[in-house]
N, C-alpha and C. Protein backbone atom coordinates (compact mmCIF):
# COMPACT_ATOMS: atom_id res chain seq x y z
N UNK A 1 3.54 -6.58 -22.77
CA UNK A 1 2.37 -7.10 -22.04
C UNK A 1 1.41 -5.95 -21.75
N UNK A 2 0.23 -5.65 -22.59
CA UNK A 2 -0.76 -4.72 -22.05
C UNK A 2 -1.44 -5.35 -20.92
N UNK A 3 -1.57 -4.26 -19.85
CA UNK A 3 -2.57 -4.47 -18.49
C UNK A 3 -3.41 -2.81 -18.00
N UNK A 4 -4.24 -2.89 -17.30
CA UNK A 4 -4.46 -2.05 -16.92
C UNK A 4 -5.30 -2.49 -15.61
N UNK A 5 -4.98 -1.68 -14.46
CA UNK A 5 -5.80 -1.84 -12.89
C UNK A 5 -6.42 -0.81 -12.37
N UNK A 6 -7.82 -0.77 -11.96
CA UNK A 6 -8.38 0.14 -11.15
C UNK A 6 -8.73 0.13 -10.02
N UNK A 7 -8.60 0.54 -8.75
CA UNK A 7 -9.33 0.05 -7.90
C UNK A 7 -9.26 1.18 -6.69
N UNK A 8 -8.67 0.59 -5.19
CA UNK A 8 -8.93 1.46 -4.16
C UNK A 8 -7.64 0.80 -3.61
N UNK A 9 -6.98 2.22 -2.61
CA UNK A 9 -5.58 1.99 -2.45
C UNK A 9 -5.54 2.27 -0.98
N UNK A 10 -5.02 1.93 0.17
CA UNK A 10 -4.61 2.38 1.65
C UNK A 10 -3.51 2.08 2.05
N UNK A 11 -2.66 2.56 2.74
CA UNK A 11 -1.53 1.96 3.31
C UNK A 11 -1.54 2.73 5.26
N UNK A 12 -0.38 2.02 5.79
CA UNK A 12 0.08 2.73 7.07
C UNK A 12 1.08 2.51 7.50
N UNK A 13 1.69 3.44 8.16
CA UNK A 13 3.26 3.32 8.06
C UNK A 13 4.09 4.11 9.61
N UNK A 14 4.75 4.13 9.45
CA UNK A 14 5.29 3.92 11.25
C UNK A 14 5.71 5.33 11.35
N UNK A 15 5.21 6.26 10.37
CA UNK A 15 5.17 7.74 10.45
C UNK A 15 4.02 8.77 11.52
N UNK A 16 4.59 9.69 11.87
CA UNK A 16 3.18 10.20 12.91
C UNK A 16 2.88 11.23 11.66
N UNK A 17 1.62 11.50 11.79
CA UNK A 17 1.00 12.32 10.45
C UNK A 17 1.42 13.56 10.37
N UNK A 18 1.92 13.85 9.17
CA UNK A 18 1.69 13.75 8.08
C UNK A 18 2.88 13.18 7.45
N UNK A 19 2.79 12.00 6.99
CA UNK A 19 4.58 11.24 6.39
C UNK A 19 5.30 12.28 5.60
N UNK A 20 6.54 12.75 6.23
CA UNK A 20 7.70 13.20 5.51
C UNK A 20 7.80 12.85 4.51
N UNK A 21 8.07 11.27 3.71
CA UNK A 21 8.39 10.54 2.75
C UNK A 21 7.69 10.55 1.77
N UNK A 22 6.04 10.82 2.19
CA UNK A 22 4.72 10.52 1.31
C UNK A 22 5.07 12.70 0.25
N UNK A 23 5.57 13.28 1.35
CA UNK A 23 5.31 14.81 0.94
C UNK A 23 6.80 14.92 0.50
N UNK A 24 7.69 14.38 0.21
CA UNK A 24 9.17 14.73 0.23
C UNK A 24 9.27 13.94 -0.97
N UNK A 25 8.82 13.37 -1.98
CA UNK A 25 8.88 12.56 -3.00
C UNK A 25 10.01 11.29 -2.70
N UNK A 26 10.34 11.03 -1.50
CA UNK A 26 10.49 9.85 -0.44
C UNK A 26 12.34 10.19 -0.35
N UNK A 27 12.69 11.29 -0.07
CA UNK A 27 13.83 12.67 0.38
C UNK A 27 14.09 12.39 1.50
N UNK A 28 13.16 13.29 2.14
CA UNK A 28 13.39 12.96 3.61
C UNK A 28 13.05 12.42 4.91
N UNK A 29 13.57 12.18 5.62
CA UNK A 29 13.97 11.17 6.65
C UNK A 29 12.62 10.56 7.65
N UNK A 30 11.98 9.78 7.48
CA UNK A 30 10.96 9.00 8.08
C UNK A 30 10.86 9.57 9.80
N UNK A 31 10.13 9.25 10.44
CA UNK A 31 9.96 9.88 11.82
C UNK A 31 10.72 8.97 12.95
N UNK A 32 10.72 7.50 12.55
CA UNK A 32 11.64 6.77 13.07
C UNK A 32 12.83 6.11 12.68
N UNK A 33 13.31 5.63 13.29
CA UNK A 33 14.66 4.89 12.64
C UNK A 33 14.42 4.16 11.03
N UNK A 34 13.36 3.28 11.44
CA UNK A 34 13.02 2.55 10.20
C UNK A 34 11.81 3.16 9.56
N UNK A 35 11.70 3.11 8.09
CA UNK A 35 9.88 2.62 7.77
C UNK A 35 9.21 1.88 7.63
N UNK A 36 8.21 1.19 8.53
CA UNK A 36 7.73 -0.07 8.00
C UNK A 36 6.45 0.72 7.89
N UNK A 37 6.03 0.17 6.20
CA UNK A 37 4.85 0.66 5.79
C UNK A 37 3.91 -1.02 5.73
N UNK A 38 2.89 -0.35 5.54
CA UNK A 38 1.93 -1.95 4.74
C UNK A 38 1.03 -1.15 3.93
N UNK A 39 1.22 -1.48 2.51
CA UNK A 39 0.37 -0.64 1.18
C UNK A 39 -0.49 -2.18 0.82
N UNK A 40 -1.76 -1.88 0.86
CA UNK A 40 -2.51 -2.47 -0.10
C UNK A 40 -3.26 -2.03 -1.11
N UNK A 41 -3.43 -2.83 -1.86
CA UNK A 41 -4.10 -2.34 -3.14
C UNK A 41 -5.49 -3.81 -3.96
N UNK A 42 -6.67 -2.80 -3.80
CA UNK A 42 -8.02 -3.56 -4.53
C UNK A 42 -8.36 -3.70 -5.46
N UNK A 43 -8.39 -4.66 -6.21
CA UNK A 43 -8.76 -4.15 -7.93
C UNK A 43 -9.81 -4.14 -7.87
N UNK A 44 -10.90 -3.65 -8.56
CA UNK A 44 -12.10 -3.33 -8.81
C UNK A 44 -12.49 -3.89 -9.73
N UNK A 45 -11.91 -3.61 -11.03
CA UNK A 45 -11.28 -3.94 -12.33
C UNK A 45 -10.24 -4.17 -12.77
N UNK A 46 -9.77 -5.44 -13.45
CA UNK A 46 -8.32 -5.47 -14.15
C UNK A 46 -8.29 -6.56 -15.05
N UNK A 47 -7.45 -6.31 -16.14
CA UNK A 47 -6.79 -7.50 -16.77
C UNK A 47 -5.47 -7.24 -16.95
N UNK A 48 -5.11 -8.24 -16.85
CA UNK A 48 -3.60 -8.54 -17.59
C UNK A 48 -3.07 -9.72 -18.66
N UNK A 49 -2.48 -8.82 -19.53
CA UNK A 49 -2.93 -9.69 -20.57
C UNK A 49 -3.82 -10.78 -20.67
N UNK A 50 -4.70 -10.25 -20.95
CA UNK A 50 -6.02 -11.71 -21.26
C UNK A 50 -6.59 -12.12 -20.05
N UNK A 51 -6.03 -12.07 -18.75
CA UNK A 51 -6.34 -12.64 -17.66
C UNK A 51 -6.99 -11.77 -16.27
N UNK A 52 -8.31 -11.67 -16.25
CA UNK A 52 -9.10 -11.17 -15.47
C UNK A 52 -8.94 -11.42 -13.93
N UNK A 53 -8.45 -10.13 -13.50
CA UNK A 53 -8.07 -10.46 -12.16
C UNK A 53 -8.80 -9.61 -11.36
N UNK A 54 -9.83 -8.83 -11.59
CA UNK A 54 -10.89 -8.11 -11.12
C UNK A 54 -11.38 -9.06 -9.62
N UNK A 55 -11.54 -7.71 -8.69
CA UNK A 55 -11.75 -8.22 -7.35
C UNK A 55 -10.56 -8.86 -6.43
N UNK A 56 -9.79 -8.60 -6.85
CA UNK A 56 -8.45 -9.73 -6.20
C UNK A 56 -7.61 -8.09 -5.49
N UNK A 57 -7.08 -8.58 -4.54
CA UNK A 57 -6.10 -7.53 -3.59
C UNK A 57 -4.65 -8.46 -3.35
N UNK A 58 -3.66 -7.27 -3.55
CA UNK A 58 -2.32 -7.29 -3.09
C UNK A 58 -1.90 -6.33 -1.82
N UNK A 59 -1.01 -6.96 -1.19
CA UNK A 59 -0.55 -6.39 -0.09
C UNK A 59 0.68 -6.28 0.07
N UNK A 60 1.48 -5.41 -0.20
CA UNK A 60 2.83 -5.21 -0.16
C UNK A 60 3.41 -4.70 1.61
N UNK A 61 4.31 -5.11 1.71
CA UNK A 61 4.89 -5.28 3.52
C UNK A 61 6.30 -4.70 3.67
N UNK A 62 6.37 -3.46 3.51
CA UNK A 62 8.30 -3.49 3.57
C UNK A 62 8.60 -2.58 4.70
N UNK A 63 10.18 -2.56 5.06
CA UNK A 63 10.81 -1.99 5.86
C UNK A 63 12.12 -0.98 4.96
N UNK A 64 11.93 0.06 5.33
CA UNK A 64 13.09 0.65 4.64
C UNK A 64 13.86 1.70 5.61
N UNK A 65 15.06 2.23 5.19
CA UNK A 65 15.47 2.79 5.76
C UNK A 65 14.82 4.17 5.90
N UNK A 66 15.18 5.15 7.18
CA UNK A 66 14.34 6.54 6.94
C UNK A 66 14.33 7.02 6.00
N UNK A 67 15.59 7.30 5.07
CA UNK A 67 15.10 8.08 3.59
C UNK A 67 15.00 7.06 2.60
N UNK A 68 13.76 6.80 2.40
CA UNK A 68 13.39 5.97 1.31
C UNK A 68 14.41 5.68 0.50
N UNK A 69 14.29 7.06 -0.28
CA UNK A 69 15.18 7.44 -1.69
C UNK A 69 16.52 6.28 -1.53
N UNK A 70 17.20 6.59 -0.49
CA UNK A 70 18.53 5.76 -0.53
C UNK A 70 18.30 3.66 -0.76
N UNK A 71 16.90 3.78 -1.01
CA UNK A 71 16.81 2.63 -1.47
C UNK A 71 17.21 1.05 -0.07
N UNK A 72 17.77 -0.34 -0.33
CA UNK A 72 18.02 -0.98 0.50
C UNK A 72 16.43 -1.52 1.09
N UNK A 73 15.70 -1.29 0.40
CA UNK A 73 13.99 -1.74 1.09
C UNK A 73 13.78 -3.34 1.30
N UNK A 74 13.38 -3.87 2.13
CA UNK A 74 12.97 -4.92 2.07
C UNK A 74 11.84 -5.31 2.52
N UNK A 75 11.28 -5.84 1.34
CA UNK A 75 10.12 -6.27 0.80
C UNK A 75 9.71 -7.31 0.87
N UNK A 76 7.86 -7.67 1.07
CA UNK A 76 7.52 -8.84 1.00
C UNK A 76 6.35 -8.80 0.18
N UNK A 77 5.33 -9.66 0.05
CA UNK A 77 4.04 -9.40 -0.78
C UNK A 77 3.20 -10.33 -0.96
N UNK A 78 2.32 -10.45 -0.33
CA UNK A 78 0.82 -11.23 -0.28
C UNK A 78 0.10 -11.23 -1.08
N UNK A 79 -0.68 -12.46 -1.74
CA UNK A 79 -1.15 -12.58 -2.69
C UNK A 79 -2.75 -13.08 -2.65
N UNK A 80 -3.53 -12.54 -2.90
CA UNK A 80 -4.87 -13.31 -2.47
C UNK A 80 -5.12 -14.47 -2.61
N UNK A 81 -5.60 -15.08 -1.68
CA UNK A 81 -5.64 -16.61 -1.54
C UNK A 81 -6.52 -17.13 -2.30
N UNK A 82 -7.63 -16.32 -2.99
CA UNK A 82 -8.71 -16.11 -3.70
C UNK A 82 -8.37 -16.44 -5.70
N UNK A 83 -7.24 -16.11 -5.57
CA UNK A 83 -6.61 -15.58 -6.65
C UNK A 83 -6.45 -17.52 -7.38
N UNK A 84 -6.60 -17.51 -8.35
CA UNK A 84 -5.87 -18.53 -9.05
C UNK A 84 -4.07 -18.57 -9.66
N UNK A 85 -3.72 -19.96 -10.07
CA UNK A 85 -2.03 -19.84 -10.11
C UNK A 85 -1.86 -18.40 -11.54
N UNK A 86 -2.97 -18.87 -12.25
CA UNK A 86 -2.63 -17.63 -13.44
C UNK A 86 -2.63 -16.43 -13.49
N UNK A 87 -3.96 -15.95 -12.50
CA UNK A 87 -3.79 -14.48 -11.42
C UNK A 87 -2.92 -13.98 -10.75
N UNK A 88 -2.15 -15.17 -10.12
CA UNK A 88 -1.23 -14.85 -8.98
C UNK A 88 0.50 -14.41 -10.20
N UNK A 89 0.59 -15.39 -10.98
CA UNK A 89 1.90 -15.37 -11.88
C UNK A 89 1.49 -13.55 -12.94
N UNK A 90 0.14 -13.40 -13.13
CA UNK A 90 0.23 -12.13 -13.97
C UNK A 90 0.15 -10.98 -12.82
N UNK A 91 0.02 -11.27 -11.47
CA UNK A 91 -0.42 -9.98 -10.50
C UNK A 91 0.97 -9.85 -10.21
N UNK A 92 1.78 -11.12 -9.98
CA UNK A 92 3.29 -10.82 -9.17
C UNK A 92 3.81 -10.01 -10.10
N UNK A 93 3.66 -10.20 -11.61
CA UNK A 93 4.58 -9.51 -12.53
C UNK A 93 4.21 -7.86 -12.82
N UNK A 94 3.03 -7.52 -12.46
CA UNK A 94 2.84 -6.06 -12.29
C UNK A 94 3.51 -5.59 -10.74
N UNK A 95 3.21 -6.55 -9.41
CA UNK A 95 3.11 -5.48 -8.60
C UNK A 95 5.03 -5.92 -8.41
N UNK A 96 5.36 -6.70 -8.89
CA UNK A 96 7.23 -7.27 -9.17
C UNK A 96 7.72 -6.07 -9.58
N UNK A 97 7.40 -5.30 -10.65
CA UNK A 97 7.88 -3.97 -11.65
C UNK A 97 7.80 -4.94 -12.91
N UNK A 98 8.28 -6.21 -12.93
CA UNK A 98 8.37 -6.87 -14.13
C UNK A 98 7.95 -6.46 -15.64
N UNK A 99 6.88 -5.90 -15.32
CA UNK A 99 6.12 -5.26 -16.60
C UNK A 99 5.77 -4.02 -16.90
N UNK A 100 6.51 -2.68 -16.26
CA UNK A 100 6.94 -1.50 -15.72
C UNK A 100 5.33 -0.94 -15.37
N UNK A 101 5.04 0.06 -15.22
CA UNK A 101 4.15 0.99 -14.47
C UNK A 101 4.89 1.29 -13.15
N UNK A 102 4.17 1.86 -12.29
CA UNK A 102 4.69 2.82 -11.40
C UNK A 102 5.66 1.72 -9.74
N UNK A 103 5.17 0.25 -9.99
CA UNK A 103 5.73 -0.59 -9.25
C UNK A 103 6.86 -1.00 -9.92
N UNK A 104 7.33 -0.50 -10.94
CA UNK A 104 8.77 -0.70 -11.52
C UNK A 104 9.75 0.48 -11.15
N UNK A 105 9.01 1.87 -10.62
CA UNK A 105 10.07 2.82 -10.40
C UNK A 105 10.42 2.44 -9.33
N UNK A 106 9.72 1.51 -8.74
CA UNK A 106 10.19 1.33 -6.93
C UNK A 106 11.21 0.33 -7.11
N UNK A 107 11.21 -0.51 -7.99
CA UNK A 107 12.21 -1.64 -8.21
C UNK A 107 13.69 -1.38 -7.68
N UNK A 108 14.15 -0.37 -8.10
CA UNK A 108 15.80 0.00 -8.26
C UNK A 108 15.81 -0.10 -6.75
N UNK A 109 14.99 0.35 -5.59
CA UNK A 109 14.88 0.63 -4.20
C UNK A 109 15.12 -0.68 -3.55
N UNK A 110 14.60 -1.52 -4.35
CA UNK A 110 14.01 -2.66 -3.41
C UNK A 110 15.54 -3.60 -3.10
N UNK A 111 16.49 -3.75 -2.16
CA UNK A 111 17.35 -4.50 -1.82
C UNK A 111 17.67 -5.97 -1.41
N UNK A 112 16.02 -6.13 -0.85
CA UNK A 112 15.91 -7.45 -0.43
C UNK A 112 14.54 -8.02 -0.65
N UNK A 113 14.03 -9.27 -1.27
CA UNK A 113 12.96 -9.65 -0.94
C UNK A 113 12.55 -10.59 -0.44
N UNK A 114 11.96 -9.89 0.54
CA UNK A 114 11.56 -11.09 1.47
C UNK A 114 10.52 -12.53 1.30
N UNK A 115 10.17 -12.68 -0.32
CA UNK A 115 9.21 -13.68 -0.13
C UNK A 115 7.64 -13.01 -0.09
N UNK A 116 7.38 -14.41 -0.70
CA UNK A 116 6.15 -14.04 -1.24
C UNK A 116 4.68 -15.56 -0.51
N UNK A 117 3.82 -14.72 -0.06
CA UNK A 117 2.90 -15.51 0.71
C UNK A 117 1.63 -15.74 0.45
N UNK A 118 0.57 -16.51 0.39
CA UNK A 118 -0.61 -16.75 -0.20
C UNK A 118 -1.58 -16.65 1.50
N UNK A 119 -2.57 -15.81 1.31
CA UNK A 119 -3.27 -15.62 2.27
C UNK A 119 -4.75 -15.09 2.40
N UNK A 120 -5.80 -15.58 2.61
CA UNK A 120 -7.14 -14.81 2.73
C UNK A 120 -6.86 -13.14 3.16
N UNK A 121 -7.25 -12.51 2.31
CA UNK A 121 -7.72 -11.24 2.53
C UNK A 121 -9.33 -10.74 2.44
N UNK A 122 -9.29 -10.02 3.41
CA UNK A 122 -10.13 -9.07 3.65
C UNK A 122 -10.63 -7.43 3.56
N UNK A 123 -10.77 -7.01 2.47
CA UNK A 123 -10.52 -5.27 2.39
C UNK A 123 -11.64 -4.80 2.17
N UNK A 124 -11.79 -3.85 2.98
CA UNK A 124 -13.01 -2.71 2.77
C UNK A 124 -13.03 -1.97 3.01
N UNK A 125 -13.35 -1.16 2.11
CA UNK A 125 -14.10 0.44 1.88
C UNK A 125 -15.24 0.88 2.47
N UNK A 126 -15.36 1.67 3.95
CA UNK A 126 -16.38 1.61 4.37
C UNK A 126 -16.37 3.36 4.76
N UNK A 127 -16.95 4.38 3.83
CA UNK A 127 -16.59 5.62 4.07
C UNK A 127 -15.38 6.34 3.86
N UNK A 128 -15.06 7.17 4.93
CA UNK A 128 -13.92 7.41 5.42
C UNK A 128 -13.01 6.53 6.06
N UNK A 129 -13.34 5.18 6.78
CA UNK A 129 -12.69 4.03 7.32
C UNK A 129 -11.99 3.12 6.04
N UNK A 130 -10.83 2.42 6.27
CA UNK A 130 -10.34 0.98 5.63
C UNK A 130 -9.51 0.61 5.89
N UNK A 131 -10.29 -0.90 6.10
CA UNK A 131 -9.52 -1.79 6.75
C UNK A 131 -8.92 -3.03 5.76
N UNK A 132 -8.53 -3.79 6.69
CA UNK A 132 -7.53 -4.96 6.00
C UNK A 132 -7.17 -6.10 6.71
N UNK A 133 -7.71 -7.52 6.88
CA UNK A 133 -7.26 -8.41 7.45
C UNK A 133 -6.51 -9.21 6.51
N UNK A 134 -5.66 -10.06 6.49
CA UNK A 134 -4.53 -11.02 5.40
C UNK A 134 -4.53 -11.80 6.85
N UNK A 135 -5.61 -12.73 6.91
CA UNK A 135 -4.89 -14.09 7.52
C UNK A 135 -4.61 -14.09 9.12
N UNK A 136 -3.58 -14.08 9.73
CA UNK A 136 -2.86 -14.49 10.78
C UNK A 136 -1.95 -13.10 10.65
N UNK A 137 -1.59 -12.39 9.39
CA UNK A 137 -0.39 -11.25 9.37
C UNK A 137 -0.72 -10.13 9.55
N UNK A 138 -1.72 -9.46 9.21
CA UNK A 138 -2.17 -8.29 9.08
C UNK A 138 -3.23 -8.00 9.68
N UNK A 139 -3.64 -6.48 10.41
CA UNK A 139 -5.15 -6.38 10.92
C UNK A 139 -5.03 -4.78 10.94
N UNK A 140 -5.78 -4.45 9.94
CA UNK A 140 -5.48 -2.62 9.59
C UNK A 140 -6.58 -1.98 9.80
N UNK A 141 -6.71 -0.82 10.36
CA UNK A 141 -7.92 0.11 9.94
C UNK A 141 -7.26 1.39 9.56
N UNK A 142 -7.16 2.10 8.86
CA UNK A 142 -7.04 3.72 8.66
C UNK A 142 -8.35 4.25 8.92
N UNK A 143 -8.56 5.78 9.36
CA UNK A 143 -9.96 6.36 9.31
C UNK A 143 -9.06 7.61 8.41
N UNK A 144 -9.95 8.16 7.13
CA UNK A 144 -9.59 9.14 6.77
C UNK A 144 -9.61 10.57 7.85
N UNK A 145 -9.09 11.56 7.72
CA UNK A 145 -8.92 12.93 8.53
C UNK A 145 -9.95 13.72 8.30
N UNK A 146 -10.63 14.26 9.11
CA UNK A 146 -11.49 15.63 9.15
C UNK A 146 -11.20 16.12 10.26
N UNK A 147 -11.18 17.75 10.28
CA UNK A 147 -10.56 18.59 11.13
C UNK A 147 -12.16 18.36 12.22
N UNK A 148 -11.74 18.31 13.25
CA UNK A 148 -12.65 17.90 14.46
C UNK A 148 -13.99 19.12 14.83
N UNK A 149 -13.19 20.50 14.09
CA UNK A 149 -14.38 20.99 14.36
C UNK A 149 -14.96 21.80 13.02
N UNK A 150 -14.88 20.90 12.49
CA UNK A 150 -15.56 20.59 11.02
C UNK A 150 -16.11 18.85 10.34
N UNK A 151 -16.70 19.00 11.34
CA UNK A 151 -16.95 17.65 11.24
C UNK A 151 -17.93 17.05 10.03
N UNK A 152 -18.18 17.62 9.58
CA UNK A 152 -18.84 17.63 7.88
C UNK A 152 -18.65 18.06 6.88
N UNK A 153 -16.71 18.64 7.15
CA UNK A 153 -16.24 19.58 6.17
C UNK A 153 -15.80 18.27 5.30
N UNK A 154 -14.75 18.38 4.68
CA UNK A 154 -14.21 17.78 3.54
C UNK A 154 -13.19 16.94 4.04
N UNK A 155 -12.59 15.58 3.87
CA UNK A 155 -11.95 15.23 4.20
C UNK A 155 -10.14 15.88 3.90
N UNK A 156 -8.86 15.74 4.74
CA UNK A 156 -7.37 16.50 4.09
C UNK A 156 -7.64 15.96 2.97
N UNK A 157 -6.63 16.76 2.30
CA UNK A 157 -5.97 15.78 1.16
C UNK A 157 -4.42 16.28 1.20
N UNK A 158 -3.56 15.52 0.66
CA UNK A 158 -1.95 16.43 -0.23
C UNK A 158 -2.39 15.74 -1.38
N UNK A 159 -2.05 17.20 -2.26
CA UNK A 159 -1.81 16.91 -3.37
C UNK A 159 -0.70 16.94 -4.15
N UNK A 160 -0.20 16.58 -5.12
CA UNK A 160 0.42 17.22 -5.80
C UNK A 160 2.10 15.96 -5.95
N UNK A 161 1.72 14.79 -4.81
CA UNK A 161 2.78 14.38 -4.21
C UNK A 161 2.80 12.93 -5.67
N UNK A 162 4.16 12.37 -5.36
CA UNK A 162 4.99 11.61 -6.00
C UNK A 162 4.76 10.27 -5.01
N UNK A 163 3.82 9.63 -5.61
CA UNK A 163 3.53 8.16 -4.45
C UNK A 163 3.10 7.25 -6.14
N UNK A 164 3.06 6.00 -5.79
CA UNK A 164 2.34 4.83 -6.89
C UNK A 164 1.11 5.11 -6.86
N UNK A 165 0.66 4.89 -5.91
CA UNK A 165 -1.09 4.65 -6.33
C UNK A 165 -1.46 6.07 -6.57
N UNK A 166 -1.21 7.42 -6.54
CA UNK A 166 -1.96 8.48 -6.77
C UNK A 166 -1.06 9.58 -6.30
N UNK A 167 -1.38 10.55 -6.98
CA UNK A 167 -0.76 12.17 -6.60
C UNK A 167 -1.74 12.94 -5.65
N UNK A 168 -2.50 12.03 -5.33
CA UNK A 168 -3.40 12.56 -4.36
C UNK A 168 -3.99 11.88 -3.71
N UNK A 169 -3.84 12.05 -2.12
CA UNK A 169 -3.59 11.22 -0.97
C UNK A 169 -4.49 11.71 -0.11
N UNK A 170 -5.40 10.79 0.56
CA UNK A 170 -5.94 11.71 1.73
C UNK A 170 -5.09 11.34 3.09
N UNK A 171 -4.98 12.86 3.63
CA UNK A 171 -4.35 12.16 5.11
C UNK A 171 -5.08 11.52 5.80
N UNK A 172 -4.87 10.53 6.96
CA UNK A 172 -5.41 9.66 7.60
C UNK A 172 -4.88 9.02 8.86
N UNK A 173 -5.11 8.22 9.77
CA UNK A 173 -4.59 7.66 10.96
C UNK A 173 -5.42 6.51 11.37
N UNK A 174 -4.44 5.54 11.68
CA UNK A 174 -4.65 4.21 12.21
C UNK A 174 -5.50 3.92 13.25
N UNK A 175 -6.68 3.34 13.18
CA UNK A 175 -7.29 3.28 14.78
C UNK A 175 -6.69 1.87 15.29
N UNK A 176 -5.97 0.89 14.06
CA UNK A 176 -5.30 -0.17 14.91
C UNK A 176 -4.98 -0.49 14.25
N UNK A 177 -3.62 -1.12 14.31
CA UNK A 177 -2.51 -1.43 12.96
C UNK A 177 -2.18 -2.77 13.63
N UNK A 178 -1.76 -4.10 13.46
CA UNK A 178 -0.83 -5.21 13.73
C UNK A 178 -0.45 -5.50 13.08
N UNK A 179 0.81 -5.86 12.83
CA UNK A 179 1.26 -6.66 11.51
C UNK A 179 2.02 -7.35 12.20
N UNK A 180 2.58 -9.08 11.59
CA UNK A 180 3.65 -10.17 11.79
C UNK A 180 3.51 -11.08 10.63
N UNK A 181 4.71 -10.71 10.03
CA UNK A 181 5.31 -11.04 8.43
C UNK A 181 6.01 -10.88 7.61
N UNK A 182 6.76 -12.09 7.39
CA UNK A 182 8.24 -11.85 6.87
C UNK A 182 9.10 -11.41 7.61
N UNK A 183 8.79 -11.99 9.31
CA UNK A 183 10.07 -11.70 10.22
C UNK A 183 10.28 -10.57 10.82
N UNK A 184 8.80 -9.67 10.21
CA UNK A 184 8.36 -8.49 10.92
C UNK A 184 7.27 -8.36 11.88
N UNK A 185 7.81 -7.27 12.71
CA UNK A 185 6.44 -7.72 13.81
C UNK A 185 6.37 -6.26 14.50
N UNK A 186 5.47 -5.87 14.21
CA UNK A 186 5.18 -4.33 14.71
C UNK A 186 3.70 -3.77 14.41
N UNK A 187 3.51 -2.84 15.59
CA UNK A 187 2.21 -1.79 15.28
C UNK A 187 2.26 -0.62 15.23
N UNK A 188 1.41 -0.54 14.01
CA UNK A 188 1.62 1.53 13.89
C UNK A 188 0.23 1.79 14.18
N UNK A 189 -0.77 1.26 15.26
CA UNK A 189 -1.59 2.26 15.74
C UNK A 189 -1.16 3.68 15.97
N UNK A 190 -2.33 4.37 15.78
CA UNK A 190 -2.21 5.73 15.94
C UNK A 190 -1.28 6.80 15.09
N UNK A 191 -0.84 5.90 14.12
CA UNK A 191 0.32 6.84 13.46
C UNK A 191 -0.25 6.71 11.91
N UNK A 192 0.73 7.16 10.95
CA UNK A 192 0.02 7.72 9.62
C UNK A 192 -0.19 6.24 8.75
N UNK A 193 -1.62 6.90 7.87
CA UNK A 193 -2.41 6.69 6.80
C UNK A 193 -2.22 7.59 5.50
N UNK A 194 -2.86 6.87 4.48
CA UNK A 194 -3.09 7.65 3.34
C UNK A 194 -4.06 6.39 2.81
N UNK A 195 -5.54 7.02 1.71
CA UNK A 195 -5.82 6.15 0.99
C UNK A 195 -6.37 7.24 -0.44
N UNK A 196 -6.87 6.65 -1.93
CA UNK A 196 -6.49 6.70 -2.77
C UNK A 196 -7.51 5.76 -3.66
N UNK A 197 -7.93 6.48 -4.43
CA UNK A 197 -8.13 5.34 -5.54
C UNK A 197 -6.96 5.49 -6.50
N UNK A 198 -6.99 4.02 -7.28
CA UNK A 198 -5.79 4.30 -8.11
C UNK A 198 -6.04 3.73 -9.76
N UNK A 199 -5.27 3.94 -10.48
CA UNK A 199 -5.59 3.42 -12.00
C UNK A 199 -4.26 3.28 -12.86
N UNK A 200 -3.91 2.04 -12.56
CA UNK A 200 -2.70 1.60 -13.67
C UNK A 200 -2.85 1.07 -15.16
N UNK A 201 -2.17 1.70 -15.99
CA UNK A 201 -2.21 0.53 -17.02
C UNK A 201 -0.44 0.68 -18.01
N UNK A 202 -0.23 -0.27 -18.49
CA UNK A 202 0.70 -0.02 -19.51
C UNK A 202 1.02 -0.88 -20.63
C-alpha cells in the first residue's frame, strides 16, 4: 500500500519539561507513575492509496507505563468526524501500524486498545501556540518555549531524538490540558509539550 502524510504534529504528556522518554529514545522512566500522553497529528497533505485524506486530523490518547520501552501501552484513537468511512478505514490502517511507517514501530508496545471514536476536531497552528479541541474529550493548548529573557530569540528545540513525528522537537508547555477518554480522565496543565512538523510515507 503506497501512502505518504505531511502535516503538523503536537502532543502533551504528564511529564514536567523536558520529557525523559521524548530524550531517552523512550528508556527512561517518565516523571510520574504513569504516562498519559495525547499526540495529535494534521495532515496538510495526504493520500493513501488513491484516497485523499488531506486536511483530516488524528488523535492518539494512551497511558503507558513510566518506561515506555517496556511496552503494555494502552491506547485509544480519534478519528475526524469530518473524515468519510473510506478516510477513516485508510487513516486507521496507517496510524494502526497496519501498513508500517513509524506508527508500526510503536505497535509491538501497544498492549491494549482501547477503542476507537469518531469526533469533531479542532486543530490549530497559531505561532508558537497549538491547540486541540475533539468534542466533549479533549481541550489542549501547548505554547512553544522561549527563554524569558530572550524573548525574540529562537524558539528550544532537542534534536537528534527518536520520536514518530520528527527527530526534532520543540520544547514546549501546556497552558491547559483536559482530557476524558477511553476511561481516562486527567490534566497535564502546566507540564510538557513538544510540536513538529512531520512527513510520512511508505
Amino acid at each position: 500500500m503506497a501512502w505518504s502524510l505531511e502535516g503538523t504534529y503536537f502532543e502533551n504528556c504528564s511529564c514536567d519539561m523536558v520529557c525523559p522518554c521524548s530524550t531517552s529514545g523512550l528508556t527512561m522512566a517518565a516523571d510520574q507513575d504513569r504516562c498519559r500522553v495525547v499526540m495529535a497529528f494534521h495532515i496538510g497533505v495526504g493520500d493513501v492509496e488513491g484516497v485523499d485524506v488531506s486536511g483530516k486530523t488524528v488523535v492518539v490518547v494512551a497511558d503507558t507505563p513510566p518506561v515506555m520501552a517496556d511496552g503494555n501501552w494502552r491506547v485509544g484513537l480519534v478519528m475526524d468526524a469530518a473524515a468519510s468511512p473510506e478516510q477513516v478505514e485508510k487513516l486507521h490502517a496507517v496510524f494502526g501500524g497496519q501498513v508500517g511507517g513509524p506508527m508500526a514501530m510503536l505497535s509491538p508496545l501497544i498492549g491494549e486498545l482501547l477503542g476507537m471514536e469518531m469526533a469533531p476536531i479542532d486543530y490549530r497552528d497559531a505561532g508558537r501556540r497549538h491547540s486541540i479541541k475533539v468534542g466533549s474529550m479533549v481541550d489542549i493548548e501547548i505554547e512553544d518555549f522561549v527563554a524569558p529573557g530572550n524573548p525574540t530569540g529562537e524558539i528550544e528545540k532537542l534534536t537528534g531524538v527518536f520520536h514518530p513525528a520528527s527527530s526534532t522537537l520543540t520544547v514546549a508547555k501546556a497552558n491547559r490540558s483536559q482530557v476524558d477518554a477511553f476511561g481516562l480522565s486527567f490534566s497535564n496543565t502546566g507540564k510538557n509539550g513538544h510540536s513538529a512538523p512531520f512527513a510520512w510515507a511508505s
